[in-house]
C-alpha atoms as a PDB file:
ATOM      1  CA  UNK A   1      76.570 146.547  63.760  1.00  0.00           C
ATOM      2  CA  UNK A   2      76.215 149.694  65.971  1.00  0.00           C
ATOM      3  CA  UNK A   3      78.975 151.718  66.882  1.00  0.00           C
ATOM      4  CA  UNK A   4      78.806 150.792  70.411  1.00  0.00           C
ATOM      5  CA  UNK A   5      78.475 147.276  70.151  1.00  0.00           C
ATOM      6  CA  UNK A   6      81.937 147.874  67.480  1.00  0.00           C
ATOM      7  CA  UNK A   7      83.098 149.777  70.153  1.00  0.00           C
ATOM      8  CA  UNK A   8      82.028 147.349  73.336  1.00  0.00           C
ATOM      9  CA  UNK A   9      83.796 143.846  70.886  1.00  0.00           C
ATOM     10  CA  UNK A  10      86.942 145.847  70.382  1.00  0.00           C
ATOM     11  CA  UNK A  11      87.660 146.910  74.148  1.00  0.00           C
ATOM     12  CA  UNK A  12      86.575 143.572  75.692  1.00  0.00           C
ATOM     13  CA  UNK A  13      88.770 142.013  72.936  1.00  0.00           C
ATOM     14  CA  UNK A  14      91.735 144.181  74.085  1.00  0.00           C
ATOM     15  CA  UNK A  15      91.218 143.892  77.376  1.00  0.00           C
ATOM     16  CA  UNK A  16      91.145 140.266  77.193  1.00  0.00           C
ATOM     17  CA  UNK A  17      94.066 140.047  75.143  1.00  0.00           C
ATOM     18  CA  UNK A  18      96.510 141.847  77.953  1.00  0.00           C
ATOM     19  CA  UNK A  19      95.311 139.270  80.461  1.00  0.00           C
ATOM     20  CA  UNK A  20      96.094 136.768  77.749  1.00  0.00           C
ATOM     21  CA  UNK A  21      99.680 138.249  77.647  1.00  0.00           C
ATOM     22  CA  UNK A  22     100.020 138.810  80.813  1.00  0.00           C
ATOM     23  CA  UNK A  23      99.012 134.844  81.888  1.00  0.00           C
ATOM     24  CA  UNK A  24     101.777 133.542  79.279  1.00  0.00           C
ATOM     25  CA  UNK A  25     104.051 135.862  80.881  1.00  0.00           C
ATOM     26  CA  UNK A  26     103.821 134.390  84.138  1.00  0.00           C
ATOM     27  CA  UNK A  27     103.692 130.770  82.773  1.00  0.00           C
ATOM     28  CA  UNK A  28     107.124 131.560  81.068  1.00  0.00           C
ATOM     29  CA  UNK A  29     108.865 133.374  83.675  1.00  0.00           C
ATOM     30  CA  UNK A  30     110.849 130.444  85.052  1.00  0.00           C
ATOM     31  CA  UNK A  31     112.337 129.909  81.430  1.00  0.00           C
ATOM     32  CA  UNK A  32     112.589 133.824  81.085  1.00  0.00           C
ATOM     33  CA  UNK A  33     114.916 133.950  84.470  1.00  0.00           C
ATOM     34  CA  UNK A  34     117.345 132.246  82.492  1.00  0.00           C
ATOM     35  CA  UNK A  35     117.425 133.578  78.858  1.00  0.00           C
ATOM     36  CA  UNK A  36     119.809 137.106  78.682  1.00  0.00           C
ATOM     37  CA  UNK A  37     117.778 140.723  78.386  1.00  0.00           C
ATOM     38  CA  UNK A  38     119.418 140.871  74.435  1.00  0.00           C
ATOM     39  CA  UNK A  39     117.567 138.071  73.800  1.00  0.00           C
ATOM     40  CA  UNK A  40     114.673 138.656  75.601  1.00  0.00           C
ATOM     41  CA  UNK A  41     113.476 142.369  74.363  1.00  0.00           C
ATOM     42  CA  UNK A  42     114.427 141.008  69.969  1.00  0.00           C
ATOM     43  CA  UNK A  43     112.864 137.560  70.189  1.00  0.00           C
ATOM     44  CA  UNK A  44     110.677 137.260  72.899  1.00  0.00           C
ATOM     45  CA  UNK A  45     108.944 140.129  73.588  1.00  0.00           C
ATOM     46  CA  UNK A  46     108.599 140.409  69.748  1.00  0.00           C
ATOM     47  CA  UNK A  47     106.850 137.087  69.839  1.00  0.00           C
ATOM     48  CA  UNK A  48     104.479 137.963  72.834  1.00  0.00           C
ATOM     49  CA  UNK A  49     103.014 140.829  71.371  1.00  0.00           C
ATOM     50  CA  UNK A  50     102.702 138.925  67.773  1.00  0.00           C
ATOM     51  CA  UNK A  51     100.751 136.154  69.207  1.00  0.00           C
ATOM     52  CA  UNK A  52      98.578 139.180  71.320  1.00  0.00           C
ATOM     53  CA  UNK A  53      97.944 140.682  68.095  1.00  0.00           C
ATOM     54  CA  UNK A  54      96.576 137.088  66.425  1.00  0.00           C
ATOM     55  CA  UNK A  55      94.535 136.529  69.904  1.00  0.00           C
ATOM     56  CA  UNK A  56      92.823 139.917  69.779  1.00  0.00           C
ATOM     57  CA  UNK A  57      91.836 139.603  66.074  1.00  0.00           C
ATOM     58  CA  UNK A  58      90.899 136.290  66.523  1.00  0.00           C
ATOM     59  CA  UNK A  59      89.176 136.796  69.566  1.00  0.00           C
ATOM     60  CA  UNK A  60      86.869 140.268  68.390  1.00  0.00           C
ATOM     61  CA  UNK A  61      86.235 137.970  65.239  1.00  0.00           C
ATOM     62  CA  UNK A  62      84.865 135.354  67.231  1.00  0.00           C
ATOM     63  CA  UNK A  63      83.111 137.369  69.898  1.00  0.00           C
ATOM     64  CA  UNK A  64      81.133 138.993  66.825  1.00  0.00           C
ATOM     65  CA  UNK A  65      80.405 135.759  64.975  1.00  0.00           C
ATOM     66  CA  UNK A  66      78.590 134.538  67.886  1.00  0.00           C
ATOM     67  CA  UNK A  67      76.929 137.522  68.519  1.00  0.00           C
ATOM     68  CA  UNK A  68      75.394 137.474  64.585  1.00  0.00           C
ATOM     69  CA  UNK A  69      74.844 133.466  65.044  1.00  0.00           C
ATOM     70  CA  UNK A  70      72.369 134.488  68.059  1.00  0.00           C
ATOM     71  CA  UNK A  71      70.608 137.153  65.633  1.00  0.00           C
ATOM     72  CA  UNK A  72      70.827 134.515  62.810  1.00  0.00           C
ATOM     73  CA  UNK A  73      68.724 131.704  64.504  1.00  0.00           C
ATOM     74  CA  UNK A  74      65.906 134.370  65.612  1.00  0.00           C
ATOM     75  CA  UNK A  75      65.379 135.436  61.734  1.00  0.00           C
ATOM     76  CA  UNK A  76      64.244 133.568  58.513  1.00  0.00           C
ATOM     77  CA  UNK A  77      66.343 133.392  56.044  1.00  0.00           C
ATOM     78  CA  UNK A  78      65.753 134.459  52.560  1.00  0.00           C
ATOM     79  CA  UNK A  79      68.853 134.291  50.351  1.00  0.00           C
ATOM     80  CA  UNK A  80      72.849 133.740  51.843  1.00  0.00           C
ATOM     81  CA  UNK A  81      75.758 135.284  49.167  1.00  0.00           C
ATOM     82  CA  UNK A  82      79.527 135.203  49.578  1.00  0.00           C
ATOM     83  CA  UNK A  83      80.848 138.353  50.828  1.00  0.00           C
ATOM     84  CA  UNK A  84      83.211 140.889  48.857  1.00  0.00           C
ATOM     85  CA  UNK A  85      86.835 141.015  49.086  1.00  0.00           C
ATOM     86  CA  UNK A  86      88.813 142.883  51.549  1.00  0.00           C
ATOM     87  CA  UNK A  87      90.580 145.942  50.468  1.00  0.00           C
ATOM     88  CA  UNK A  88      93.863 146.576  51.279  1.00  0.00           C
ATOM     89  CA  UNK A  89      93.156 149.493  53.321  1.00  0.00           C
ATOM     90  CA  UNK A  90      91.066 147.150  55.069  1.00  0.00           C
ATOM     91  CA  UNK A  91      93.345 144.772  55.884  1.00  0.00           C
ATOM     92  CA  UNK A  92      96.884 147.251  56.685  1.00  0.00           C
ATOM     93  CA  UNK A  93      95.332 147.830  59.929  1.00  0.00           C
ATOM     94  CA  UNK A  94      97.069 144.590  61.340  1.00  0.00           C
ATOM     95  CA  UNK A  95     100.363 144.716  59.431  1.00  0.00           C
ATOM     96  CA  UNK A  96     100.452 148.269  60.666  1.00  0.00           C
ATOM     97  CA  UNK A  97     100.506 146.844  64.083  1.00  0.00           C
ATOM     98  CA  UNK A  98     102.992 144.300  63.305  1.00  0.00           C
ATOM     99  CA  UNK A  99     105.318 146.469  61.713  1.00  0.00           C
ATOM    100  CA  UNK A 100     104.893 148.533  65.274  1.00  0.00           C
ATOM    101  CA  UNK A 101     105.884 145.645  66.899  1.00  0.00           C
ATOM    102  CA  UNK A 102     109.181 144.968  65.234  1.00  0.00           C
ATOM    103  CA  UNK A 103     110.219 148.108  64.019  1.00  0.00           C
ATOM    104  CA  UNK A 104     109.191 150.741  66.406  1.00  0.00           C
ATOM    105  CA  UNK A 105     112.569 150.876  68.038  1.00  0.00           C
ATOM    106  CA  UNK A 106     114.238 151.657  64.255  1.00  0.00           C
ATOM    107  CA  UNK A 107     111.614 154.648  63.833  1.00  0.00           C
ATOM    108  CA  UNK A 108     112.629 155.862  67.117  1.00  0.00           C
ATOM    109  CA  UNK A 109     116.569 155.441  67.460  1.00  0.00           C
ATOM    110  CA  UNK A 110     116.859 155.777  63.398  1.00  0.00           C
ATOM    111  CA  UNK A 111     119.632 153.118  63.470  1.00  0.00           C
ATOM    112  CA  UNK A 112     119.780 149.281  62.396  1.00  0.00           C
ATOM    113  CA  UNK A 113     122.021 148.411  64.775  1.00  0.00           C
ATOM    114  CA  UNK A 114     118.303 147.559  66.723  1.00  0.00           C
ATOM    115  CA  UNK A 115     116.835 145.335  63.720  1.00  0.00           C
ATOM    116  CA  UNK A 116     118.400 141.734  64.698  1.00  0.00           C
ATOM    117  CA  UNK A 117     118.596 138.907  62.164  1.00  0.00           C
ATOM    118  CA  UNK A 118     116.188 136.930  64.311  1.00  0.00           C
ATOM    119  CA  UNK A 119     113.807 139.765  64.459  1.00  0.00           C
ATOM    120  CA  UNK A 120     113.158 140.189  61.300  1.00  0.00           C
ATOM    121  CA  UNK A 121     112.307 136.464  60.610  1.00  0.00           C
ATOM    122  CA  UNK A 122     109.865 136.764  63.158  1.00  0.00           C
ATOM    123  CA  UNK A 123     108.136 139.669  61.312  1.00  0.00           C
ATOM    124  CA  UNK A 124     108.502 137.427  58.065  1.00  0.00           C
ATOM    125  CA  UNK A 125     106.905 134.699  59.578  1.00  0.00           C
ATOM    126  CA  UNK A 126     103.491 136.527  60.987  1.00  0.00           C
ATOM    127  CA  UNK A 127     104.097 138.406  58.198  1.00  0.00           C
ATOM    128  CA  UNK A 128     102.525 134.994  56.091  1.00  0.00           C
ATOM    129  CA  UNK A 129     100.660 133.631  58.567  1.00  0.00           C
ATOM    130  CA  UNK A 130      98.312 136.998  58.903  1.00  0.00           C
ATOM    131  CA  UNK A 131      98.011 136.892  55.097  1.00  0.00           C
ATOM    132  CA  UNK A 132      96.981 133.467  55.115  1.00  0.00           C
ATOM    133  CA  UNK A 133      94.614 134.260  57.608  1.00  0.00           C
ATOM    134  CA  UNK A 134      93.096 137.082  56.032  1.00  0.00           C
ATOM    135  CA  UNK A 135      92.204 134.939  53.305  1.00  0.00           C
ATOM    136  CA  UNK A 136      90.719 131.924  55.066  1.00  0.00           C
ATOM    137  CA  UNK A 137      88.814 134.939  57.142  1.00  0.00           C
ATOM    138  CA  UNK A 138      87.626 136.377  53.431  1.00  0.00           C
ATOM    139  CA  UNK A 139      85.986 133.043  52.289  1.00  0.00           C
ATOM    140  CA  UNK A 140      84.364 132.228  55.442  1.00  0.00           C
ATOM    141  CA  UNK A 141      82.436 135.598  54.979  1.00  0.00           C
ATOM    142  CA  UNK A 142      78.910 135.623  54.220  1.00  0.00           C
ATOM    143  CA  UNK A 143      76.031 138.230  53.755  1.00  0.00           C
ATOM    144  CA  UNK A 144      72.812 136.937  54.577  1.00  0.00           C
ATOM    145  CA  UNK A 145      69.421 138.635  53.882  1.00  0.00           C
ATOM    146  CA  UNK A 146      66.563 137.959  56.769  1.00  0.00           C
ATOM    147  CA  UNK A 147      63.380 138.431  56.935  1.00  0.00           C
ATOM    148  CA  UNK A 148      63.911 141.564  59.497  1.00  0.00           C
ATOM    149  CA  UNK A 149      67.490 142.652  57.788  1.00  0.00           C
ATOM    150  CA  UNK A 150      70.973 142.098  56.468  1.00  0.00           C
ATOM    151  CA  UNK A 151      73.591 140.275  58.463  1.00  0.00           C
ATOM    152  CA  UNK A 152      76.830 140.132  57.558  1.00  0.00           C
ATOM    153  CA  UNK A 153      78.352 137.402  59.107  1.00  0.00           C
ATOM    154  CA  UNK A 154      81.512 134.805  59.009  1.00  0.00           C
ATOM    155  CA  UNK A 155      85.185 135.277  61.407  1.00  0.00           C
ATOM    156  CA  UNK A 156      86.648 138.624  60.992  1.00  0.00           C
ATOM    157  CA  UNK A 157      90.228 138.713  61.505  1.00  0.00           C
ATOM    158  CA  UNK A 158      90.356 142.478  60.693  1.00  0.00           C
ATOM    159  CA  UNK A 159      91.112 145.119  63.163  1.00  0.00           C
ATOM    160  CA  UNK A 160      88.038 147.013  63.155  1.00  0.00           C
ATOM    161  CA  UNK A 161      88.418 150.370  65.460  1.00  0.00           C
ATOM    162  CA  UNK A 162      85.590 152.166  66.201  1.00  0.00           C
ATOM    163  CA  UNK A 163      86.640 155.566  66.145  1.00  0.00           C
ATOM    164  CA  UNK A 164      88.274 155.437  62.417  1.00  0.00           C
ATOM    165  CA  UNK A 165      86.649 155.094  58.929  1.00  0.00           C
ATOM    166  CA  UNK A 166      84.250 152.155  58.957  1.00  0.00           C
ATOM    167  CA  UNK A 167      85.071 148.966  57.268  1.00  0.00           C
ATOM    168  CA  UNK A 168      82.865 147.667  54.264  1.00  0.00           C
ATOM    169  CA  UNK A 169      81.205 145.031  54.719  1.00  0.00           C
ATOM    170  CA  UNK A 170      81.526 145.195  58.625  1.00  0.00           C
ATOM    171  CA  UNK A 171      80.441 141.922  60.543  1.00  0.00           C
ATOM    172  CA  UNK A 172      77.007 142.618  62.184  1.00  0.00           C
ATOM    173  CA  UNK A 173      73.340 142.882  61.981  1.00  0.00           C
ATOM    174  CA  UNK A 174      71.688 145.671  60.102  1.00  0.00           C
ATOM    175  CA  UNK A 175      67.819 146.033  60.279  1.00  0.00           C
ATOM    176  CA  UNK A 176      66.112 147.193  56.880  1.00  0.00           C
ATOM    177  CA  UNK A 177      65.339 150.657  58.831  1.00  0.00           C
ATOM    178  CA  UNK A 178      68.513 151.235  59.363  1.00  0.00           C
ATOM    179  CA  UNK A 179      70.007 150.969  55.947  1.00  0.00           C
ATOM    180  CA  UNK A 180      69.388 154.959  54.544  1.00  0.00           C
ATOM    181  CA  UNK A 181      69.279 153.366  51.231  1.00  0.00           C
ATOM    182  CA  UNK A 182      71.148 151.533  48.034  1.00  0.00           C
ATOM    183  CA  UNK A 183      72.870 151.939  44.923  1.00  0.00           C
ATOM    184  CA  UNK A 184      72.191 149.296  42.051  1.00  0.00           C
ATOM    185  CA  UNK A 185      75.319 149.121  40.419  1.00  0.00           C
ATOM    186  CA  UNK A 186      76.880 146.995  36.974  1.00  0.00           C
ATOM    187  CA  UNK A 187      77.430 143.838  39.080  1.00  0.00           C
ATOM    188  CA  UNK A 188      76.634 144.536  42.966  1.00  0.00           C
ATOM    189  CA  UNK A 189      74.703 146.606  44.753  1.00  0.00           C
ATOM    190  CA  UNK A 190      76.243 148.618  47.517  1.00  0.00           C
ATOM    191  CA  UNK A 191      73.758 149.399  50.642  1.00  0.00           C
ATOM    192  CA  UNK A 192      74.715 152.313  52.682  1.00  0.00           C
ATOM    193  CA  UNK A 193      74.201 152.296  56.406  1.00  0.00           C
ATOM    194  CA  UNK A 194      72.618 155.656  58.648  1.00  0.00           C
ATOM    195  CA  UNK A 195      74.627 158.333  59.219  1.00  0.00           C
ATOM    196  CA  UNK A 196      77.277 156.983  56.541  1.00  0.00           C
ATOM    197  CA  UNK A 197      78.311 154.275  59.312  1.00  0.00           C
ATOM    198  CA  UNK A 198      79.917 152.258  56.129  1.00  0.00           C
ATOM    199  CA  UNK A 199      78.206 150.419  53.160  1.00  0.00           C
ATOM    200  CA  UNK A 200      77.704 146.499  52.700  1.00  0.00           C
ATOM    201  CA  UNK A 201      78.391 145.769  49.176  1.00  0.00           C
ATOM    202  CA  UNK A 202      76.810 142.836  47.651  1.00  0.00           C
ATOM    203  CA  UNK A 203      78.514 141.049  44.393  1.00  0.00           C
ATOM    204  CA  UNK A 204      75.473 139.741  42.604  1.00  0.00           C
ATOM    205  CA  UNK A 205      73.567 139.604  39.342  1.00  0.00           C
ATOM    206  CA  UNK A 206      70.702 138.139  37.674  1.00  0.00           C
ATOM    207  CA  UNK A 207      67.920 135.977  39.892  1.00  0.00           C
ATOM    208  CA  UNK A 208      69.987 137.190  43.029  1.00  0.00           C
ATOM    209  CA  UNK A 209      69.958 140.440  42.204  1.00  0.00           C
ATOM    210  CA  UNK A 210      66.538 140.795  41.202  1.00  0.00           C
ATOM    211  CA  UNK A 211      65.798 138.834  44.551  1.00  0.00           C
ATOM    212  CA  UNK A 212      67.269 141.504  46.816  1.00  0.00           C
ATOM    213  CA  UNK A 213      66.024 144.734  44.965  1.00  0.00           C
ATOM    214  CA  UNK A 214      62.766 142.667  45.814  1.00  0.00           C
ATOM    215  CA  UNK A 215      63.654 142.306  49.524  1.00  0.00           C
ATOM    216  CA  UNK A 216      64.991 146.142  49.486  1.00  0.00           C
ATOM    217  CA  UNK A 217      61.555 147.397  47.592  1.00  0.00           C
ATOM    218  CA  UNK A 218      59.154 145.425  50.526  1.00  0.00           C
ATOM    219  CA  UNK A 219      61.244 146.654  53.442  1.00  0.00           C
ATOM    220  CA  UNK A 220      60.822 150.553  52.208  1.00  0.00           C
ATOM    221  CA  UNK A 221      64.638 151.288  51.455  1.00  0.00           C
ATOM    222  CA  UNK A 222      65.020 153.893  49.173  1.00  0.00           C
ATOM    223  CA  UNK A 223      67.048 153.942  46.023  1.00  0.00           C
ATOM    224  CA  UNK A 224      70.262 155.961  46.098  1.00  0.00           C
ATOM    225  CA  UNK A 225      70.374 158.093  42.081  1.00  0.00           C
ATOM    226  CA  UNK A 226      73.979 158.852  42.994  1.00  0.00           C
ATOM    227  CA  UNK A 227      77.447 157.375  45.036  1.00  0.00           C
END
């Protein structure tokens, strides 16, 4: 996927996700009137901004799935493979942002008197449910080879921001020109994107493999002698 597009899912997605927070906000604010400020800044402000951060990855997953199921029904498929595993660099990104969330206040006052009980089983609790997610997201990943190029495709629940190092593996379609080239490896074969824009790495041996080099070899991408 091109760096704007990246750039155009995660905005919309963020911008999207602070009218999502701010509607639930406004549905809750009889309740709120009545619960104390203590209460309101450890538990439920906590809470808001945990369920933001599940909307926006779920919502820049989904906004990118249906962009690559457009591109999907316009191409002929040749061969479909399960995607790799995320790292955990990869995947830090959100519990980065969730350790923000709860524990911002500690890295700024330097005291625990700010870390409530109920706090952290709040963090505990996201903590498993993003890790649960990140593995349904990993199985429901998919790299496809088309007759015009490589989609990688499936729901994303990582945080992918445009300006940092790109993700492997990154949800999106990749035309065969714009792949610089590929590395044949033991037991994948890694394809690296134009101007280093990340790599797609493909787990695969014997017919499969011989299958894409095949693909790779008609659409002109060049072999890669080194990593």
């Amino acid at each position: 996927m091109s760096r704007m597009k990246k750039s155009m899912a995660f905005f919309l997605s963020f911008m999207v996700t602070i009218l999502f927070i701010t509607f639930i906000t406004i549905l809750l604010d009889p309740i709120l009137k009545n619960i104390s400020m203590p209460s309101i800044k450890n538990t439920i402000l906590p809470l808001l901004l945990s369920l933001g951060l599940l909307f926006f990855a779920f919502f820049q997953g989904f906004l990118k799935w249906k962009w690559n199921n457009k591109t999907l029904k316009k191409n002929k498929v040749f061969l479909e493979l399960q995607g790799d595993s995320f790292t955990n660099i990869e995947k830090s990104w959100i519990y980065i942002f969730l350790i923000l969330i709860y524990f911002s206040q500690l890295f700024r006052d330097f005291s625990l008197k700010s870390i409530t009980l109920g706090r952290i089983a709040l963090f505990i609790i996201f903590f498993i449910i993003i890790y649960f997610l990140l593995k349904f997201s990993e199985k429901t990943m998919k790299i496809v080879f088309t007759k015009n190029g490589v989609i990688v495709n499936g729901l994303d629940l990582r945080i992918d921001i445009p300006l940092g190092q790109p993700i492997h593996n990154a949800t999106g379609y990749y035309p065969y020109n714009s792949i610089d080239s590929y590395l044949p490896l033991q037991n994948k074969i890694e394809l690296f994107t134009e101007f280093e824009q990340g790599k797609i790495v493909v787990e695969t041996k014997g017919k499969e493999r011989s299958q894409i080099l095949y693909i790779l070899k008609q659409n002109k991408v060049k072999k890669r002698k080194y990593v």
